[in-house]
Protein backbone atom coordinates (compact mmCIF):
# COMPACT_ATOMS: atom_id res chain seq x y z
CA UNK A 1 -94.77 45.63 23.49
CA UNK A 2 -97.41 48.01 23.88
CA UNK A 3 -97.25 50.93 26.17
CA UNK A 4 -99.97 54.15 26.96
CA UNK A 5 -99.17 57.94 26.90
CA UNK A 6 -101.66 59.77 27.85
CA UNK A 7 -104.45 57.42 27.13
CA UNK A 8 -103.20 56.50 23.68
CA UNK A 9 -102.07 53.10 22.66
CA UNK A 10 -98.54 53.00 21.15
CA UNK A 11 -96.59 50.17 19.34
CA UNK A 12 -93.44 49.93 20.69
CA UNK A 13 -90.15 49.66 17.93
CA UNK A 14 -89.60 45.73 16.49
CA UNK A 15 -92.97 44.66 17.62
CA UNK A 16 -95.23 44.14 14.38
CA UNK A 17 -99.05 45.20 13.84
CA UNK A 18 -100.19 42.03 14.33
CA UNK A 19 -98.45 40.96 17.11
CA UNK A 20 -99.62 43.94 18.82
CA UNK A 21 -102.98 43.50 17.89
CA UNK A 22 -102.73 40.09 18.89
CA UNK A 23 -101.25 40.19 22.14
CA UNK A 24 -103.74 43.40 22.98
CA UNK A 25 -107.20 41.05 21.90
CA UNK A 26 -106.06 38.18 23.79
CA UNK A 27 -105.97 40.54 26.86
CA UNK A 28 -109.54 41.97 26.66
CA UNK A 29 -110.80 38.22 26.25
CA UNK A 30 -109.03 37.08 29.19
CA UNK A 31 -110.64 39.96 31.04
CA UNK A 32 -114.11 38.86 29.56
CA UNK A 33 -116.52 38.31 32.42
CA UNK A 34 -118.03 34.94 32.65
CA UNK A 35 -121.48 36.50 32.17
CA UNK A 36 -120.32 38.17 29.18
CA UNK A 37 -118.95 35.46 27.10
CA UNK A 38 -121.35 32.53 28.25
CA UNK A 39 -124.31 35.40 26.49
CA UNK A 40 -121.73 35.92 23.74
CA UNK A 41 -120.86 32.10 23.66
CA UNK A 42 -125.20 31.53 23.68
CA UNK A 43 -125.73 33.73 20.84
CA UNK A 44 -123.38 32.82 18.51
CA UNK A 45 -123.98 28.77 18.42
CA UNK A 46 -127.45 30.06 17.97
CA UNK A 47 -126.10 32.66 14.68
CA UNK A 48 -123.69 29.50 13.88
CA UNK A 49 -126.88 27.25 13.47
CA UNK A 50 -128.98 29.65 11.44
CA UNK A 51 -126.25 29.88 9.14
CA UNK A 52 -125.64 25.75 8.70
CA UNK A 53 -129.55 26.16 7.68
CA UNK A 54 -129.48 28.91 5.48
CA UNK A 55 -126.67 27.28 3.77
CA UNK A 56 -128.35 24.12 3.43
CA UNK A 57 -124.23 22.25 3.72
CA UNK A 58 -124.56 18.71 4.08
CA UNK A 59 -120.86 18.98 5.52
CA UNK A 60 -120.03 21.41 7.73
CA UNK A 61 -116.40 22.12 8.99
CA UNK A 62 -115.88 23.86 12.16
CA UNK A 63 -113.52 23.73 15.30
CA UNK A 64 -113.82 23.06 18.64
CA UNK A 65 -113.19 26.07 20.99
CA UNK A 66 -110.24 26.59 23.05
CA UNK A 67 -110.69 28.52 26.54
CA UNK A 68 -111.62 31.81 25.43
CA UNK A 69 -112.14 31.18 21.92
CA UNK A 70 -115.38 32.35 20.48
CA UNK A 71 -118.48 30.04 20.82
CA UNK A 72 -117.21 27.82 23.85
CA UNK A 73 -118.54 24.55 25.16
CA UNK A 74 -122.08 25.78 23.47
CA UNK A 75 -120.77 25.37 19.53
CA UNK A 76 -120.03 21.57 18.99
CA UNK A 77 -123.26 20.51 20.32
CA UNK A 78 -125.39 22.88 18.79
CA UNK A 79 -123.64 22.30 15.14
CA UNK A 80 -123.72 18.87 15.61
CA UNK A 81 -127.22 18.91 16.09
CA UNK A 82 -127.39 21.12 13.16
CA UNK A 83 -125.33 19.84 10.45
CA UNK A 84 -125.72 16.43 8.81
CA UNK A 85 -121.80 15.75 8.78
CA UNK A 86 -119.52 18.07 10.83
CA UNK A 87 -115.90 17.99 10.34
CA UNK A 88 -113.52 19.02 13.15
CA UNK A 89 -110.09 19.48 12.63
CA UNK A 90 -106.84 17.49 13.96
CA UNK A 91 -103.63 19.41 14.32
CA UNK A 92 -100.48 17.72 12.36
CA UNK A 93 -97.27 18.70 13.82
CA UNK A 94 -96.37 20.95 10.55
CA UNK A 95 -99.57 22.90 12.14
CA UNK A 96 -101.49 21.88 8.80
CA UNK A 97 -105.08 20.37 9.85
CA UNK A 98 -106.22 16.82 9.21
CA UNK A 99 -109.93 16.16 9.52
CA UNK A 100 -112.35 13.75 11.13
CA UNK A 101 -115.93 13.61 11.17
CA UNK A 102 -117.30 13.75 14.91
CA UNK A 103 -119.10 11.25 16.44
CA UNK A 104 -120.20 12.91 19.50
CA UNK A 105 -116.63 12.08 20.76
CA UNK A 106 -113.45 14.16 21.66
CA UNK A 107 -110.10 13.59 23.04
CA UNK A 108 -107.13 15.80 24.55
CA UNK A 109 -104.44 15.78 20.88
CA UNK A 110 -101.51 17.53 20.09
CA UNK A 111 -100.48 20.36 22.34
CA UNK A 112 -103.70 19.68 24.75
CA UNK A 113 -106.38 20.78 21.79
CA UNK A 114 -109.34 18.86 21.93
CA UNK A 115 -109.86 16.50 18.63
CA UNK A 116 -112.50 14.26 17.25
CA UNK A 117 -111.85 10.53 17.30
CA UNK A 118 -112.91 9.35 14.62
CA UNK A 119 -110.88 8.16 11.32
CA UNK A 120 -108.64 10.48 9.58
CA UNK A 121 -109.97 12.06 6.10
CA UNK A 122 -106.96 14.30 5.48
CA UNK A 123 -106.04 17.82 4.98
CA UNK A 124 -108.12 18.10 2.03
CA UNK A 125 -111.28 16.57 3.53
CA UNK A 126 -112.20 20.21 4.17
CA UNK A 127 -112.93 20.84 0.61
CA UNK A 128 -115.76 18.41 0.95
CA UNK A 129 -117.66 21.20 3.39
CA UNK A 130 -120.32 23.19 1.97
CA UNK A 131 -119.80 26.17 5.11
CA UNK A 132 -116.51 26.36 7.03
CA UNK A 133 -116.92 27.74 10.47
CA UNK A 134 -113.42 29.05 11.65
CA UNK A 135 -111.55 30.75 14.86
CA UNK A 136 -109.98 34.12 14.68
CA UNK A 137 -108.82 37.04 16.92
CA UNK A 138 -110.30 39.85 14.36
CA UNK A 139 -111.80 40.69 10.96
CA UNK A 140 -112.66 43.59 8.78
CA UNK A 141 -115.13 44.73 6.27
CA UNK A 142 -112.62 43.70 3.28
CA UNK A 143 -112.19 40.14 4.71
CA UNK A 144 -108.91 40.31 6.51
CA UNK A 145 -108.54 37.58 9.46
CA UNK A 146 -106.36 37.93 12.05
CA UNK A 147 -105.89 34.56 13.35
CA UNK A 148 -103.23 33.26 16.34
CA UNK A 149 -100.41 33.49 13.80
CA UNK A 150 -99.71 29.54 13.10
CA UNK A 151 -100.80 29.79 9.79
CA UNK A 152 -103.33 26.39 10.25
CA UNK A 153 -106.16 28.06 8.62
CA UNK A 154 -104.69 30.34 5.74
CA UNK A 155 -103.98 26.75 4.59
CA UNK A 156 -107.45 25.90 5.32
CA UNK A 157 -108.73 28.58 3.66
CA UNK A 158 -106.66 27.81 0.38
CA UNK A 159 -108.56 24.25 -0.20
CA UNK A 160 -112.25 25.54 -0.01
CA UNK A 161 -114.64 27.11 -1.89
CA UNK A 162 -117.53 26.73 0.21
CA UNK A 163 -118.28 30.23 2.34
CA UNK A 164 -115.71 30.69 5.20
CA UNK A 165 -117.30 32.91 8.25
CA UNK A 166 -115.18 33.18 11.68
CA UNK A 167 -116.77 33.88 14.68
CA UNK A 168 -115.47 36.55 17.32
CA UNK A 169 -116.24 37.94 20.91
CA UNK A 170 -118.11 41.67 20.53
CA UNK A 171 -116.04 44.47 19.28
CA UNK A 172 -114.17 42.36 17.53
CA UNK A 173 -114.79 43.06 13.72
CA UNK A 174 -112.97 46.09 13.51
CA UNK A 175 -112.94 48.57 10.53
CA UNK A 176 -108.85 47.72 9.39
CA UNK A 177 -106.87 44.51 10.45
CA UNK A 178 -103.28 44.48 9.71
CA UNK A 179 -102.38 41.75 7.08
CA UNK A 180 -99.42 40.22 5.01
CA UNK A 181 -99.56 39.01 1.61
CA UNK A 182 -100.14 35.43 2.32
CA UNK A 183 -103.24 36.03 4.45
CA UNK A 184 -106.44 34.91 3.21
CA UNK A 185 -109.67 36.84 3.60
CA UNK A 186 -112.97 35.17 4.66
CA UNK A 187 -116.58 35.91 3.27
CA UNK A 188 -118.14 36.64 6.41
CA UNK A 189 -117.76 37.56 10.21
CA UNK A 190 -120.50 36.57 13.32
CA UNK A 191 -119.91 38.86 16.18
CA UNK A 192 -121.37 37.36 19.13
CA UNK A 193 -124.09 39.64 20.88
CA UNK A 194 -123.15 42.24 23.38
CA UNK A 195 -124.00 42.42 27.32
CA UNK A 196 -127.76 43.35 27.14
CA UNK A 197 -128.45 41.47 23.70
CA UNK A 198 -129.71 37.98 22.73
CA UNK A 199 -128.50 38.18 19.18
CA UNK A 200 -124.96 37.89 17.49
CA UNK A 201 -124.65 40.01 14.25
CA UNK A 202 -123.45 38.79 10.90
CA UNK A 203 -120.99 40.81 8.77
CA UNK A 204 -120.95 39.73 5.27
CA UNK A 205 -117.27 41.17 4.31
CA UNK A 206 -115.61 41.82 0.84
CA UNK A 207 -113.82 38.63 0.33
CA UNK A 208 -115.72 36.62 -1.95
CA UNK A 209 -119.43 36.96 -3.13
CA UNK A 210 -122.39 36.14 -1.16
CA UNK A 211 -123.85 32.99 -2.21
CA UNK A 212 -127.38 33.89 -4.00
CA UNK A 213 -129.66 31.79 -1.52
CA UNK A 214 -128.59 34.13 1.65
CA UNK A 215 -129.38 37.45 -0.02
CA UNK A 216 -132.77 37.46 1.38
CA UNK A 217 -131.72 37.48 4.82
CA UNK A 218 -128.12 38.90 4.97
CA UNK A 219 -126.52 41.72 2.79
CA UNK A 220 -123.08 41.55 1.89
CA UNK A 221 -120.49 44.39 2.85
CA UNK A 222 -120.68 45.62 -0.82
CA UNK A 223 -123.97 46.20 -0.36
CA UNK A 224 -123.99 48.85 2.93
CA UNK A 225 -124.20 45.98 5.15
């Protein structure tokens, strides 16, 4: 649990970084006014776009926002548009992913998540993507993650090679994030644009090089950026 004295946040005994962090980021999005995250939601299926064109992926992977989640009804579309192939993911009920290629068509699945549905190409269909677009709570400058704690996409992130990026609400990068041995990092972090701005920012983080056709337009964490 988390409780305040005098202004300052404390973790309460038995309750873990993560969970704290977790439970605390899930708050502020839940608080999010509508205004707020639809320009958040705008800017970052525009950021999510540039990137499927700097990357030049012929397969993209990328997931279909639940209520809250970063990018909202605006993503799908926009990368569909976008991408010549985009993979969504189907949850198994070990929590791995399976993945189908969408056809303009979704469907409630397992636990309520909406899923394409289309054939399925397997867990390891994701290593056919060229840029993985993923969901997360928080990341950092070194490439930590924080996702909802299922573990879904640190086995995700195990079968690719292709740049992994996860997209957040504003003020979500953050300069630490709690993490546990089996967590893997990301290369890169779009923070969708604050109230006032049109454009979502791009953090290229610490966990795995920059591939050599975006240096001229973003610089990586190593870098100073």
């Amino acid at each position: 649990m988390l409780s305040q004295r005098g202004g300052i946040r404390v973790v309460l005994p038995g309750v873990s970084p993560k969970s704290e962090l977790r439970a605390h980021i899930r708050s502020v999005r839940r608080a999010l006014p509508e205004h707020v995250r639809g320009n958040a939601d705008r800017s970052l299926a525009v950021a999510a776009v540039d990137l499927v064109r700097q990357s030049a992926a012929e397969t993209v992977a990328a997931y279909v926002p639940r209520r809250f989640e970063p990018g909202g009804d605006l993503l799908v579309p926009a990368l569909a548009a976008a991408a010549p192939r985009l993979l969504l993911p189907v949850l198994l009920d070990d929590d791995d992913l399976d993945w189908a290629a969408y056809d303009g068509r979704l469907a409630p699945g397992r636990l309520g998540l909406l899923e394409p549905v289309g054939p399925r190409l397997g867990p390891e269909a994701v290593a056919e993507a060229g840029l993985v677009l993923l969901p997360g709570l928080a990341a950092a400058p070194d490439g930590t993650r924080l996702g909802q704690g299922g573990g879904s996409y640190d086995r995700v992130l195990r079968r690719v090679e292709a740049p992994a990026v996860v997209l957040l609400h504003p003020g979500e990068f953050l300069a630490d994030v709690p993490s546990e041995p089996h967590d893997q990092r990301v290369c890169g972090a779009v923070e969708g644009a604050r109230e006032g701005y049109d454009t979502a920012h791009v953090h290229w983080t610490k966990g795995c090089p920059m591939p050599q056709h975006w240096h001229s337009k973003y610089r990586s964490a190593n870098d100073g950026g």
